[in-house]
Structure formats: structure tokens, C-alpha cells
N, C-alpha and C. Protein backbone atom coordinates (compact mmCIF):
# COMPACT_ATOMS: atom_id res chain seq x y z
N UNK A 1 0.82 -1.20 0.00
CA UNK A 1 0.00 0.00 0.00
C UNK A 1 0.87 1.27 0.00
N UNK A 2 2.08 1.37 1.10
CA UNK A 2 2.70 2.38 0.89
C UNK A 2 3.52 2.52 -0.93
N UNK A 3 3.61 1.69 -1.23
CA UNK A 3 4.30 2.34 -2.67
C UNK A 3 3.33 2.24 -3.44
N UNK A 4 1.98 2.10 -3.48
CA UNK A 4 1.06 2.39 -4.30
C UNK A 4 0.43 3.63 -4.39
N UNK A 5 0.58 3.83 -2.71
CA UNK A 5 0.73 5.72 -2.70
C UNK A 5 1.79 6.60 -3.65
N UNK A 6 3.17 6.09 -3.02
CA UNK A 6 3.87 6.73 -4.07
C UNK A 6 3.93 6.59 -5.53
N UNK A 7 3.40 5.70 -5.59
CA UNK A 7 3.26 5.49 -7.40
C UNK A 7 2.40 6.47 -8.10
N UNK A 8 1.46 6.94 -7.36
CA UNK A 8 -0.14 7.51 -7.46
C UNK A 8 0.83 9.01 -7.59
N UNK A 9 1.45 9.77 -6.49
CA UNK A 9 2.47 10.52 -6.41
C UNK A 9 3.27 10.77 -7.87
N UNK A 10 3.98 10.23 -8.22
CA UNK A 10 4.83 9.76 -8.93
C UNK A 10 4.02 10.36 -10.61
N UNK A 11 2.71 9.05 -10.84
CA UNK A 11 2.31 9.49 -12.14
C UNK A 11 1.39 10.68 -12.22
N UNK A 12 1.27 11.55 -10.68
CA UNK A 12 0.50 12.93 -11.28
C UNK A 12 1.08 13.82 -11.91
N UNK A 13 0.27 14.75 -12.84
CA UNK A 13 1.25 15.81 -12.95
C UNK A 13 0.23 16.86 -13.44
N UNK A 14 0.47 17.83 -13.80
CA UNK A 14 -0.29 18.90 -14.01
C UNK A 14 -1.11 19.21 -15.70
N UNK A 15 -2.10 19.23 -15.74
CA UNK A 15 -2.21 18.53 -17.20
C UNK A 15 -2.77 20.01 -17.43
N UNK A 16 -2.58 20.13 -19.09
CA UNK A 16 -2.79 21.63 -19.46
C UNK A 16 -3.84 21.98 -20.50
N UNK A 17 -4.57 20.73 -21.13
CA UNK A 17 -4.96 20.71 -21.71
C UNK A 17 -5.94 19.01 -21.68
N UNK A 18 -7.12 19.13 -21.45
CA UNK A 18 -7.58 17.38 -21.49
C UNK A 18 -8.38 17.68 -22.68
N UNK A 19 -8.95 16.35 -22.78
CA UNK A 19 -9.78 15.89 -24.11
C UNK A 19 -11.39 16.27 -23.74
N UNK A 20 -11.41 17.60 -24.33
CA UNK A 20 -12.93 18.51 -24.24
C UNK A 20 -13.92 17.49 -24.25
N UNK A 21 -14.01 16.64 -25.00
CA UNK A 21 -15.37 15.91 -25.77
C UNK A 21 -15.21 14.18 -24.86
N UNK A 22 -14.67 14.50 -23.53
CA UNK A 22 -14.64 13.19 -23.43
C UNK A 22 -14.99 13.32 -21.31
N UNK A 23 -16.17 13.45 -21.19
CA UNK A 23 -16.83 13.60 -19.73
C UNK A 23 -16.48 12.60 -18.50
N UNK A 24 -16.19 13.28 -16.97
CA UNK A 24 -16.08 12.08 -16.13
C UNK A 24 -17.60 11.77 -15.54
N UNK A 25 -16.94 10.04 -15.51
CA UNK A 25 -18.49 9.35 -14.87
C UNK A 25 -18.69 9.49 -13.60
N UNK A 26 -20.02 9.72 -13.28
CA UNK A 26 -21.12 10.43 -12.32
C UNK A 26 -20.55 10.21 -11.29
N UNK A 27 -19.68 8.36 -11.17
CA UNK A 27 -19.71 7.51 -9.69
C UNK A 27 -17.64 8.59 -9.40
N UNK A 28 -17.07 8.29 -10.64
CA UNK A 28 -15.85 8.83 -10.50
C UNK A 28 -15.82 10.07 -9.86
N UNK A 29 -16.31 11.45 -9.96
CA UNK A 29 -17.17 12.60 -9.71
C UNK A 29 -16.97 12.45 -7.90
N UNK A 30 -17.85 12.00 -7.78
CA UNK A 30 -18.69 11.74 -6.53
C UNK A 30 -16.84 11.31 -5.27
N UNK A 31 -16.54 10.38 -6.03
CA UNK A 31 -15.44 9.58 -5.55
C UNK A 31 -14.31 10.75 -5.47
N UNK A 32 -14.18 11.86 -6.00
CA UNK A 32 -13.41 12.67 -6.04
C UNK A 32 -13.67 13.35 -4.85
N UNK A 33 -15.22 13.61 -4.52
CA UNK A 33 -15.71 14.83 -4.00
C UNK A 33 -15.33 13.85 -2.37
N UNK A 34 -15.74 13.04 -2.65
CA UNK A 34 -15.41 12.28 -0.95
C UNK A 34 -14.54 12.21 -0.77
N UNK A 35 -13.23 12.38 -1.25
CA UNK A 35 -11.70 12.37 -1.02
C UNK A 35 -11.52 13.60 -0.39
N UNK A 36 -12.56 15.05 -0.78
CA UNK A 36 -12.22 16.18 -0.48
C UNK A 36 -12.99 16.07 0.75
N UNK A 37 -14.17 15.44 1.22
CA UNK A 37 -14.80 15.73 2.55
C UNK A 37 -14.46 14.88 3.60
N UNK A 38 -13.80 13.84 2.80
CA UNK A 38 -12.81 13.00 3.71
C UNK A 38 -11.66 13.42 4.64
N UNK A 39 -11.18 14.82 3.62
CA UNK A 39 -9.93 15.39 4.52
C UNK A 39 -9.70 15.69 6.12
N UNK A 40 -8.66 15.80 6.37
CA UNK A 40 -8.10 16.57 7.61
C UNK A 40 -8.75 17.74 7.51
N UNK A 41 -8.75 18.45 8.52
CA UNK A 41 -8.80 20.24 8.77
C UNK A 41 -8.66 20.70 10.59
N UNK A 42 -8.20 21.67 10.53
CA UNK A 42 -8.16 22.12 11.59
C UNK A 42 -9.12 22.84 12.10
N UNK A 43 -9.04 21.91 13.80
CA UNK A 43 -10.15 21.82 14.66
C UNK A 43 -11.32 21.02 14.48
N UNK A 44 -11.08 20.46 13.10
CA UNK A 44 -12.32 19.51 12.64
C UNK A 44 -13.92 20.61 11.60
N UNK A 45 -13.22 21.71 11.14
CA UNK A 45 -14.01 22.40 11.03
C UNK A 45 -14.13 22.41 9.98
N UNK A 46 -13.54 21.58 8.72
CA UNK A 46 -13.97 21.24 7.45
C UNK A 46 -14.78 22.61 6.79
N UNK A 47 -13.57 23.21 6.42
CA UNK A 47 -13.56 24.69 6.06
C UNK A 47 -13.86 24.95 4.97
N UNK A 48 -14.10 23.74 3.69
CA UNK A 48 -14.71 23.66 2.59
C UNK A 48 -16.09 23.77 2.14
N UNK A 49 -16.26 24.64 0.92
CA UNK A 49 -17.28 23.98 0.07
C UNK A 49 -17.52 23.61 -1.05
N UNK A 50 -17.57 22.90 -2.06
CA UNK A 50 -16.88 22.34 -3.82
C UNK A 50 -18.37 22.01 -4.38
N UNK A 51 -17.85 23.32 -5.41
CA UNK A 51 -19.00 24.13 -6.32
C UNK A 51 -18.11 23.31 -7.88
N UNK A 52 -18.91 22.84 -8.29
CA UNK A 52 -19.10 21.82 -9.81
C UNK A 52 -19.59 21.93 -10.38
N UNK A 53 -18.52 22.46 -11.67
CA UNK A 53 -19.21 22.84 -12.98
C UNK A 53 -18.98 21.95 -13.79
N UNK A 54 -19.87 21.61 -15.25
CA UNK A 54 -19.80 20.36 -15.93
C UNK A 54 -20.40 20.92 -17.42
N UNK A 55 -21.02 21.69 -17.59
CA UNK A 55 -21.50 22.54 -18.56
C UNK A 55 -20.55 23.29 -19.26
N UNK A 56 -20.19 23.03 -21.07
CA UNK A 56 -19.50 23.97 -21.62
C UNK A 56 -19.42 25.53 -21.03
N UNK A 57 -20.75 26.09 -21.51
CA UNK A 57 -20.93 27.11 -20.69
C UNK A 57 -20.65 27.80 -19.57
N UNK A 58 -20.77 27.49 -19.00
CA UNK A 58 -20.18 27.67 -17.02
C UNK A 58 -18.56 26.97 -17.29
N UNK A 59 -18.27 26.57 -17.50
CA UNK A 59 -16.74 26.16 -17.72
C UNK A 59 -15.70 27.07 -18.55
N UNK A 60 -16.40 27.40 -19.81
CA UNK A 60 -15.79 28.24 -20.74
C UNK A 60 -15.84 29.88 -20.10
N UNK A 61 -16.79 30.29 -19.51
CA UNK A 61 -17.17 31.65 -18.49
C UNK A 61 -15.96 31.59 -17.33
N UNK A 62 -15.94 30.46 -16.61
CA UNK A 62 -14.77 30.25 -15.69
C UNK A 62 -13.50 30.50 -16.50
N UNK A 63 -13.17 30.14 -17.51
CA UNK A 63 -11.91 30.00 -17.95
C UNK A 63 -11.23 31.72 -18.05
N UNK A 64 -12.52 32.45 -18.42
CA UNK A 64 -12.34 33.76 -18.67
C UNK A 64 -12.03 34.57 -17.22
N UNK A 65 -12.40 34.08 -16.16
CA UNK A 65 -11.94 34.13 -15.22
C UNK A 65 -10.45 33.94 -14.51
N UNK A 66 -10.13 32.79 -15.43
CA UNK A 66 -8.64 32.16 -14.90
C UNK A 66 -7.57 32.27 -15.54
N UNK A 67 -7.59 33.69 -16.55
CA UNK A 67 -6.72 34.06 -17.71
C UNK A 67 -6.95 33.69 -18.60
N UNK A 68 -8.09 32.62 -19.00
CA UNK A 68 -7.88 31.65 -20.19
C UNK A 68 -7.69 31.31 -19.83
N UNK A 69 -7.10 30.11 -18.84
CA UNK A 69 -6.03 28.86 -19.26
C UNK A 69 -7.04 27.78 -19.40
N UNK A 70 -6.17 27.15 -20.56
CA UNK A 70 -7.36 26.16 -21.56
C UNK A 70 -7.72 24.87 -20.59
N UNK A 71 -6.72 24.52 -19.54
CA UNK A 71 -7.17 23.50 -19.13
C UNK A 71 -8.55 23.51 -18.48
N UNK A 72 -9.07 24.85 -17.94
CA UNK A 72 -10.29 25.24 -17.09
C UNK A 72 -11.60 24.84 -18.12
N UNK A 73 -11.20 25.43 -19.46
CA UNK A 73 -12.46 25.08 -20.38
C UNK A 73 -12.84 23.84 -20.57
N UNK A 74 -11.09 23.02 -20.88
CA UNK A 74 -11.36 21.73 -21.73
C UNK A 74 -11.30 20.46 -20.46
N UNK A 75 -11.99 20.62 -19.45
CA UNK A 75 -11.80 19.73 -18.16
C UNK A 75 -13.10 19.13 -18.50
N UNK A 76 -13.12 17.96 -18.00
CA UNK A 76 -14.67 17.44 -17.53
C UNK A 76 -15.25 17.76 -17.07
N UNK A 77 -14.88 18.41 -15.28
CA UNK A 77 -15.17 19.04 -14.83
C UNK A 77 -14.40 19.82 -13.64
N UNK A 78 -15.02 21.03 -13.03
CA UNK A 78 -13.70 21.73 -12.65
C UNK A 78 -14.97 22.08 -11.31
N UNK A 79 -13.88 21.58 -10.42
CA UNK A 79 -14.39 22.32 -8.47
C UNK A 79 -13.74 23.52 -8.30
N UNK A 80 -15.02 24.20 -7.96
CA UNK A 80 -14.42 25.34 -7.34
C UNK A 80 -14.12 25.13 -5.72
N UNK A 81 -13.04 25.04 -5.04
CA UNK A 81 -13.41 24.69 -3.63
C UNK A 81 -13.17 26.33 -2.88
N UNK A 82 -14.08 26.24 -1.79
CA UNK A 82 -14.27 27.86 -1.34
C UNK A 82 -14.07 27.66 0.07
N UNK A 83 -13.62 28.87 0.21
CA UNK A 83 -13.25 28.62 1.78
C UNK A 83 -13.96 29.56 2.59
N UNK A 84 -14.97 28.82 3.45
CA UNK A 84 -15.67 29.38 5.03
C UNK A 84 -15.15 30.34 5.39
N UNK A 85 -16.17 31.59 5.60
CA UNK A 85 -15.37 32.88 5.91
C UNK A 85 -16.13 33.49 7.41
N UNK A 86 -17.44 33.36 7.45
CA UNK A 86 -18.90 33.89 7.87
C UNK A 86 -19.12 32.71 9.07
N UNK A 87 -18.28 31.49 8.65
CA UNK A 87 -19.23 30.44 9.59
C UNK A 87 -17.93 29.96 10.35
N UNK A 88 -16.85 30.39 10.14
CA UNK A 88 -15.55 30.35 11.30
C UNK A 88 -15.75 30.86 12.23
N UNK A 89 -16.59 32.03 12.82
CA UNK A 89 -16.93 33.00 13.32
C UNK A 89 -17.12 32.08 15.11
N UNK A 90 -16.44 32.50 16.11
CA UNK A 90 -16.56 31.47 17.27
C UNK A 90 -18.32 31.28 17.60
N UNK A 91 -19.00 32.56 17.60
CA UNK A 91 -20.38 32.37 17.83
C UNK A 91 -21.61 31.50 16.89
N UNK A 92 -21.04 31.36 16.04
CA UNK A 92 -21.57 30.71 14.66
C UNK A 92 -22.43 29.30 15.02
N UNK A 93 -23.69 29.42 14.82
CA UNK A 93 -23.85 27.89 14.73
C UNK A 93 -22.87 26.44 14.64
N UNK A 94 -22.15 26.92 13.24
CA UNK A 94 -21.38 26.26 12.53
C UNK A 94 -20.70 25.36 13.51
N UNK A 95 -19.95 26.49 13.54
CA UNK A 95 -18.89 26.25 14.81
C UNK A 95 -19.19 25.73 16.06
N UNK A 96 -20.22 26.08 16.86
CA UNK A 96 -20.60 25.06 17.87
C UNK A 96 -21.08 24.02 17.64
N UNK A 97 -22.05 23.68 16.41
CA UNK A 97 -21.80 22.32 16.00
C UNK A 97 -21.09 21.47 15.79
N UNK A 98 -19.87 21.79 15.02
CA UNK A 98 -18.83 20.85 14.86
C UNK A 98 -17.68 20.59 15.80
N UNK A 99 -17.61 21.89 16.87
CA UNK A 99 -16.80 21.73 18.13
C UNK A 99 -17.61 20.72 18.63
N UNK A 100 -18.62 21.00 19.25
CA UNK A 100 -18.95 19.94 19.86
C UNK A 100 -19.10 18.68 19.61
N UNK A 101 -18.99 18.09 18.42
CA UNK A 101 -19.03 16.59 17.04
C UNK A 101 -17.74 16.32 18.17
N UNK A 102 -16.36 17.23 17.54
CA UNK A 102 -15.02 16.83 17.49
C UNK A 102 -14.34 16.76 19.35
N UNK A 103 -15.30 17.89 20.02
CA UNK A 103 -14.56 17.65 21.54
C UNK A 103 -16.51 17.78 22.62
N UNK A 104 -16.68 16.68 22.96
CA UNK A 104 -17.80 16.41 23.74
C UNK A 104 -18.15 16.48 24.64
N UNK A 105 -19.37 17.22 25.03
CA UNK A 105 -19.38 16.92 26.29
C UNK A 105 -18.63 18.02 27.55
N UNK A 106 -17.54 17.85 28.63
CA UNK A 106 -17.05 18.62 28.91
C UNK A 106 -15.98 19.34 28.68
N UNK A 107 -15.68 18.85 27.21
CA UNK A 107 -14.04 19.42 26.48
C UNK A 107 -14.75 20.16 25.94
N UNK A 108 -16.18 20.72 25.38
CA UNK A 108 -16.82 21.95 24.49
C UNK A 108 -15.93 22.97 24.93
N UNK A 109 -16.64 23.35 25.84
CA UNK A 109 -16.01 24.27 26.63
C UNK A 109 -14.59 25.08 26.68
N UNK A 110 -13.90 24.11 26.71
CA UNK A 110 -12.34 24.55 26.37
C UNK A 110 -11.94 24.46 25.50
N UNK A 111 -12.44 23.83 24.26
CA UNK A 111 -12.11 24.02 23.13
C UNK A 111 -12.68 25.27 22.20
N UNK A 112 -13.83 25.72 22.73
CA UNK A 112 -14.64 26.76 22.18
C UNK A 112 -13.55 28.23 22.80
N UNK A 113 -13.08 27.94 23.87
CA UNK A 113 -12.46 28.96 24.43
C UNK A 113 -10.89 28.93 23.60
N UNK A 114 -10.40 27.83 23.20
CA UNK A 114 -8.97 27.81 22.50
C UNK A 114 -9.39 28.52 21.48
N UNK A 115 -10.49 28.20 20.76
CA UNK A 115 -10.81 28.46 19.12
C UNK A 115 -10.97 29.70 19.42
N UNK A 116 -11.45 30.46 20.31
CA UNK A 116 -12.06 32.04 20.38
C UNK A 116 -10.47 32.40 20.21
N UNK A 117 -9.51 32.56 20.96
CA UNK A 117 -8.31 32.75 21.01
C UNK A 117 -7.83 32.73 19.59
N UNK A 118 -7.93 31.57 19.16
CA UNK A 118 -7.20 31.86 17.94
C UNK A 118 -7.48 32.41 17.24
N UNK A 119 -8.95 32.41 16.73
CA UNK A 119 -10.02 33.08 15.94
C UNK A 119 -9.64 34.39 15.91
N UNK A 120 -9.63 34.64 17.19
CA UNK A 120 -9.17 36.21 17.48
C UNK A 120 -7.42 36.81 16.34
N UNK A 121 -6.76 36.06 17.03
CA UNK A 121 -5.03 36.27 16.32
C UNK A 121 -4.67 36.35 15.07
N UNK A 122 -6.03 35.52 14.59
CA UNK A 122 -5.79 34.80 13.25
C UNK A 122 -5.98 35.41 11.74
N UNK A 123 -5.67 35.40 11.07
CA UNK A 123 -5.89 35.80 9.39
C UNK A 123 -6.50 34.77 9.10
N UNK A 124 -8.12 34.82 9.03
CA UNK A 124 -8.81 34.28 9.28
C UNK A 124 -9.34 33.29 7.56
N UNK A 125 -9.42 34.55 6.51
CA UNK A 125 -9.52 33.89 5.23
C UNK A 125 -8.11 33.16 4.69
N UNK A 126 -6.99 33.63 4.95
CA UNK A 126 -5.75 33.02 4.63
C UNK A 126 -6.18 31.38 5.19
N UNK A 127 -6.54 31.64 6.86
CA UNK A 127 -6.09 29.91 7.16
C UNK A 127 -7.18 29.22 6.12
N UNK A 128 -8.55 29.88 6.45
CA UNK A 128 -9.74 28.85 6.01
C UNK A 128 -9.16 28.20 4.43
N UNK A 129 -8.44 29.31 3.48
CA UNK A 129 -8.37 29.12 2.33
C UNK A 129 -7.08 27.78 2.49
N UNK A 130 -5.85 27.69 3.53
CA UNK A 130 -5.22 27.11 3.34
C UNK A 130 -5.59 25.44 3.94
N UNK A 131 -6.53 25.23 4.84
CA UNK A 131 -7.33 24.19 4.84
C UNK A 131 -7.83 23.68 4.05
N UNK A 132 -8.50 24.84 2.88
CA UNK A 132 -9.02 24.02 1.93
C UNK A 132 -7.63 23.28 0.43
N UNK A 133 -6.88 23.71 0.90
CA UNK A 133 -5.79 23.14 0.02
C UNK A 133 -5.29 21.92 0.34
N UNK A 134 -5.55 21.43 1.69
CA UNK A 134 -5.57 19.91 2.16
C UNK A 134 -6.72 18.99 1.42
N UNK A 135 -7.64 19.42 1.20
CA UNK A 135 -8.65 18.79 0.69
C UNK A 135 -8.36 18.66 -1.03
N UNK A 136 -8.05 19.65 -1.33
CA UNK A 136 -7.46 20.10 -2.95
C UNK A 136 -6.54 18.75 -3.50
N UNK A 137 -5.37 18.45 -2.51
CA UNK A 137 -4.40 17.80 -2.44
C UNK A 137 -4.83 15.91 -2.39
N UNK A 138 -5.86 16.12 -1.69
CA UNK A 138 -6.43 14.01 -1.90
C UNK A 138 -7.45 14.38 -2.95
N UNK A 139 -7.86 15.16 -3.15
CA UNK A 139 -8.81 15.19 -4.39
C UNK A 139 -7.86 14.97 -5.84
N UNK A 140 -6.85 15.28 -5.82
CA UNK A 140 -6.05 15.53 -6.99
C UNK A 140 -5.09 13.80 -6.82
N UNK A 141 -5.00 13.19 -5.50
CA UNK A 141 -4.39 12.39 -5.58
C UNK A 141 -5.59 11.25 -5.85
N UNK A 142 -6.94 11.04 -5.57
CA UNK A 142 -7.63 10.51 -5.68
C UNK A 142 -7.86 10.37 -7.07
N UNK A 143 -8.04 11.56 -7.90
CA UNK A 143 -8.33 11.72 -9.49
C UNK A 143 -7.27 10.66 -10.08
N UNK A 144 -6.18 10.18 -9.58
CA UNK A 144 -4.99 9.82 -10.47
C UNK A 144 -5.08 8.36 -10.47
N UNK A 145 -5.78 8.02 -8.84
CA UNK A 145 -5.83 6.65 -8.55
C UNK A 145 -7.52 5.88 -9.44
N UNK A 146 -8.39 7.33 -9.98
CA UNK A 146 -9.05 6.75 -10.52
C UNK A 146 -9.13 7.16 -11.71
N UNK A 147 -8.08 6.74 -12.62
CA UNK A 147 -7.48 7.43 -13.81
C UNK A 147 -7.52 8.48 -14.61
N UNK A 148 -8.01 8.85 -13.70
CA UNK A 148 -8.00 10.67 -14.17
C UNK A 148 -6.77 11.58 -14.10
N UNK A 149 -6.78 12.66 -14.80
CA UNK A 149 -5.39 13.24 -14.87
C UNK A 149 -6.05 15.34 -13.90
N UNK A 150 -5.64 15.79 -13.44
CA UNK A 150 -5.88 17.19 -12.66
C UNK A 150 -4.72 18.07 -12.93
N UNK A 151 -5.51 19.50 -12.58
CA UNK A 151 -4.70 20.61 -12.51
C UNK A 151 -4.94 21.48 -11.44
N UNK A 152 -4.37 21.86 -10.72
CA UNK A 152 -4.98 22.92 -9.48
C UNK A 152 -4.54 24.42 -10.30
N UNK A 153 -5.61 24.91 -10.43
CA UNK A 153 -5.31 26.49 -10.67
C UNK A 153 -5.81 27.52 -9.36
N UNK A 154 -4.56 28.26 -9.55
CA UNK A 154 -4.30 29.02 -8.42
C UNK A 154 -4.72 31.07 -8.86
N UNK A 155 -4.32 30.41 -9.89
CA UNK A 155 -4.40 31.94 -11.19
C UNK A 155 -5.51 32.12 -11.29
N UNK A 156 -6.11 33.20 -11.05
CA UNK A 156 -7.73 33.50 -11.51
C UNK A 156 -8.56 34.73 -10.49
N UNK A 157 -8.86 35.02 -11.20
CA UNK A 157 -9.60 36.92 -10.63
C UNK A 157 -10.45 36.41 -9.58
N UNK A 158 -10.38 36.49 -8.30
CA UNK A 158 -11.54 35.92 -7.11
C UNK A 158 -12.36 36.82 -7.14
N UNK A 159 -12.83 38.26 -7.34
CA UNK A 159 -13.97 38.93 -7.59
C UNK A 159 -14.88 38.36 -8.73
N UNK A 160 -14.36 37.97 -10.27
CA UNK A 160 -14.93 37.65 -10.97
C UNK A 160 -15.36 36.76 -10.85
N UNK A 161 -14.45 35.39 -10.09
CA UNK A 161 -15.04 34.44 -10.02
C UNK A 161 -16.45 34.27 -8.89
N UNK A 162 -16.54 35.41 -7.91
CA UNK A 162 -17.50 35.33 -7.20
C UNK A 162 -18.54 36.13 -8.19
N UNK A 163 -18.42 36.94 -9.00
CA UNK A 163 -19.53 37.26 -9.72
C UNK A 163 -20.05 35.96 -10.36
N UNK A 164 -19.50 35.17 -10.68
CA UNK A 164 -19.86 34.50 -12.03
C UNK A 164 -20.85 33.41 -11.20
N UNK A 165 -20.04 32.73 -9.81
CA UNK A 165 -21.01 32.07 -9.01
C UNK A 165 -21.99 32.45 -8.18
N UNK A 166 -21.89 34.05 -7.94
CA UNK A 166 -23.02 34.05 -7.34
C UNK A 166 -22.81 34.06 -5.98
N UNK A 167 -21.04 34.48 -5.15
CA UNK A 167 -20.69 34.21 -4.18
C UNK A 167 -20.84 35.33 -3.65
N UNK A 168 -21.63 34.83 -2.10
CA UNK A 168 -21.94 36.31 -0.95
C UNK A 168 -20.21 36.59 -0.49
N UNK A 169 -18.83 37.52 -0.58
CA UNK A 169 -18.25 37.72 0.07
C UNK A 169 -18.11 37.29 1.35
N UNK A 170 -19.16 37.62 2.23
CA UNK A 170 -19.06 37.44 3.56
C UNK A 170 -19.06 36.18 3.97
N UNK A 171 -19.28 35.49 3.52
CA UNK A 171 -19.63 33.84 3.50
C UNK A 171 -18.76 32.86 2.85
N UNK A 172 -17.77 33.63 1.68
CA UNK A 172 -17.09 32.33 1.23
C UNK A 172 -16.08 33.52 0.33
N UNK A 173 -15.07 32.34 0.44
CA UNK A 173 -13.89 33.45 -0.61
C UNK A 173 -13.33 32.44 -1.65
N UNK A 174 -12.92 32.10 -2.61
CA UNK A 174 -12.54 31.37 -3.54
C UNK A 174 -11.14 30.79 -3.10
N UNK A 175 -10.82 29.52 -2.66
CA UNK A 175 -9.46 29.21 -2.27
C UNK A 175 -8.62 28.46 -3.45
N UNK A 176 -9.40 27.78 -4.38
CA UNK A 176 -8.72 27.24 -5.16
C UNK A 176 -9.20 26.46 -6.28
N UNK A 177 -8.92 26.06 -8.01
CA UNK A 177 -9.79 25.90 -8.77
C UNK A 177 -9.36 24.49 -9.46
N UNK A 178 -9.97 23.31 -9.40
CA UNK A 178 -9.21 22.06 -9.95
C UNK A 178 -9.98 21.84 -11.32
N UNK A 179 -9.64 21.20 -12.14
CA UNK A 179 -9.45 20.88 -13.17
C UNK A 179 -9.19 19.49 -13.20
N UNK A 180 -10.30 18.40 -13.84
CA UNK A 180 -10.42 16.99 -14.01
C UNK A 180 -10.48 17.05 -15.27
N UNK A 181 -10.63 15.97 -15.34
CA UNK A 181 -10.26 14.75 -16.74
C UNK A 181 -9.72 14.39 -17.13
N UNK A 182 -9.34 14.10 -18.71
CA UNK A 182 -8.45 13.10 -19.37
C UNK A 182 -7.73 13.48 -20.24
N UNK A 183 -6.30 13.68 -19.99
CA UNK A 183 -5.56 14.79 -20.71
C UNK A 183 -5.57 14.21 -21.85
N UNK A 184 -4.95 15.91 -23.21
CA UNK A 184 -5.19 15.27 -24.42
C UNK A 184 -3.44 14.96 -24.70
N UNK A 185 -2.50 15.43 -23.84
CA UNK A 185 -1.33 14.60 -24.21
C UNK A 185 -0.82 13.93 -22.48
N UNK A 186 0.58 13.30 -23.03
CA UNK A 186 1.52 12.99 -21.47
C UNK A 186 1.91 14.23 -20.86
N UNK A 187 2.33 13.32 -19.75
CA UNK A 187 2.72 14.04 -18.60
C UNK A 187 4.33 14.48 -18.82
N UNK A 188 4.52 13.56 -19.12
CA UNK A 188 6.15 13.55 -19.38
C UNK A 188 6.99 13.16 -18.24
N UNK A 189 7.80 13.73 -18.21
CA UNK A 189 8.70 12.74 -16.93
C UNK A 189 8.73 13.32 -15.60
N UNK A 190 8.29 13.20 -14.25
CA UNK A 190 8.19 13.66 -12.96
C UNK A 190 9.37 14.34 -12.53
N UNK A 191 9.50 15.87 -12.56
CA UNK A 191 10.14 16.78 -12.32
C UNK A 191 10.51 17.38 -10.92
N UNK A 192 11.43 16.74 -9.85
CA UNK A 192 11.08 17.28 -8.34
C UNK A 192 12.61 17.09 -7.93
N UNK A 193 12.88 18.35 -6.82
CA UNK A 193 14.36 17.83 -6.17
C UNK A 193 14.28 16.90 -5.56
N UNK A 194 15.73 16.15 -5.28
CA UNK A 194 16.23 14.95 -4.56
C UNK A 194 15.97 15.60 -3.12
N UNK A 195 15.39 14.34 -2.42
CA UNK A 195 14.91 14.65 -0.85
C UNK A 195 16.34 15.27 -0.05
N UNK A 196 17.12 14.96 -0.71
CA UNK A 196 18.30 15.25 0.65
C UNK A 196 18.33 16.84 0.36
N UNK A 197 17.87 17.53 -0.58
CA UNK A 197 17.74 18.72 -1.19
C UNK A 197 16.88 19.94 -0.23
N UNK A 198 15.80 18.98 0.17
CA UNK A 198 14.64 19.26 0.97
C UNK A 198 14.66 19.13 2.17
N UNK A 199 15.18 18.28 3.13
CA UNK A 199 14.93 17.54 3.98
C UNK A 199 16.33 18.16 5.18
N UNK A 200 15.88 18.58 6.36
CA UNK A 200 17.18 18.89 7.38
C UNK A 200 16.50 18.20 8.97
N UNK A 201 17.53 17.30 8.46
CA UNK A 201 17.01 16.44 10.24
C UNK A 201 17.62 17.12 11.51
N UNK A 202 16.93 17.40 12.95
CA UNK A 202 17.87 17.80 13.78
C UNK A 202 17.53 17.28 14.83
């Protein structure tokens, strides 16, 4: 299992262009989206929400959003994942719901009081948005294990893109834009430094 992970690793890569005329299936889709609600997040507060477009239309409108870049048009389909802005908020429903899921009982309490703290310190759309890049990350590794090829786009006007969806500001900010399907060429050869490059043990 562990080198089937890395293999999965290994054959992703960033695809720039997939095959327009060729759609992912409903169950594959779905299997993507549970990889993303499957994730980690901090405090348990699953800071996501993944908005799916599948329509030329709404895809080709996005692209105009994301500079052009062709992979946004010619995807199967492309998540927008958005990051919780309104419902981080310590008083929030939200939030006392899922504190209390993750710490029960008589840990609410002190955990509602850690989260106020941080809540407080915090750059609050930065983190939510960088939570949702954990989710971004098994979604994209998931796509590969179910032969799909992805692109994470990072490039793209977040005002426009909240015009185009229809996004309340206060409620959600655009963290990041993936790109599925089935590329129309290779990947080519896996491009990354040698770990000892990376890596300082102490």
C-alpha cells in the first residue's frame, strides 16, 4: 500500500490541456468529492465547500476568469473549492456544531475557548483558504488513482469568479480551482528535487 501511494504521487502531474469531448463518470465525480470531505482540517471544522461545474458554458465563463487557461475550459469538470469565511466565526452555529461533534461533552467548553483565542489572532480567510488546500491535495491524488489526470489552478480573478457564481463575500472566498479529466497529451517525466535537497534532520 505504501508504494502504491507513491506510485499515485509519482504518475500525477499537471495537465494543461484534457480531451474537451470526453466527460467524467457520475460515480468517479462523486469519488473525487469524498476524497475532499474525507480530509483533515483544523479543529475539525472542514472549512470547505466544492462548487461543480460540468456545462461547456459555465466552464468556458470560468476559464475567462482564470486568464484563459485552456485546461479550465477543456476539463470534464472543474471544483471550485471555497473557503468558510462567515461560519468560522466562534459564535456561529457552525462552529458550535462541529466543536462539539469533534470535543464532547465537557471538552466543548475549552475548546470553544482555544478556538475564540485563535479566531481572534488569526488571518482568518488566509487559514480557512489554506485548509481548503488539504482537501485540494487528496482530491487531486484521488483523481490519479481513478485514472484521471488534474490541474490545481491558483491563477484566476476571485472577484470575478464570485460574480460568475453568485458568491456572498461574507460567506465564502474562492481558495482554489481544480481541473479533471483526461488529458489530451503525457505528462512527461516527474520533475522534483532529490529529498536530501529538501529535507534537514535535527
Amino acid at each position: 500500500m505504501k508504494q502504491q501511494l507513491l506510485e499515485l504521487f509519482q504518475r500525477r502531474f499537471a495537465c494543461h490541456q484534457f480531451q474537451a469531448d470526453r466527460p467524467i463518470a457520475a460515480a468517479d465525480l462523486t469519488y473525487l468529492l469524498e476524497a475532499g470531505r474525507l480530509s483533515p482540517s483544523s479543529f475539525g471544522l472542514e472549512q470547505w465547500k466544492f462548487v461543480v461545474l460540468t456545462t461547456s458554458g459555465d466552464k468556458r465563463a470560468l476559464q475567462a476568469a482564470c486568464f484563459n487557461q485552456p485546461q479550465v475550459g477543456s476539463a470534464g469538470a472543474v471544483v471550485v473549492i471555497l473557503a468558510k469565511l462567515a461560519d468560522m466565526d466562534p459564535d456561529s452555529d457552525y462552529v458550535r456544531r462541529l466543536l462539539a461533534r469533534e470535543y464532547p461533552g465537557e471538552q466543548f467548553e475549552g475548546a470553544l475557548k482555544n478556538y475564540r483565542g485563535f479566531h481572534a489572532a488569526t488571518d482568518v480567510k488566509a487559514w480557512s483558504a489554506t485548509q481548503c488546500h488539504i482537501a485540494a491535495a487528496n482530491m487531486m491524488t484521488a483523481a490519479t488513482a481513478a485514472g484521471l489526470d488534474s490541474c490545481a489552478i491558483g491563477g484566476f480573478d476571485p472577484a470575478e469568479v464570485r460574480r460568475q457564481l453568485d458568491i456572498d463575500p461574507i460567506r465564502f472566498e474562492p481558495a482554489l480551482i481544480l481541473a479533471f479529466g483526461y488529458c489530451a497529451t503525457g505528462g512527461g517525466e516527474k520533475q522534483r528535487l532529490p529529498l536530501q535537497d529538501l529535507v534537514e534532520y535535527r
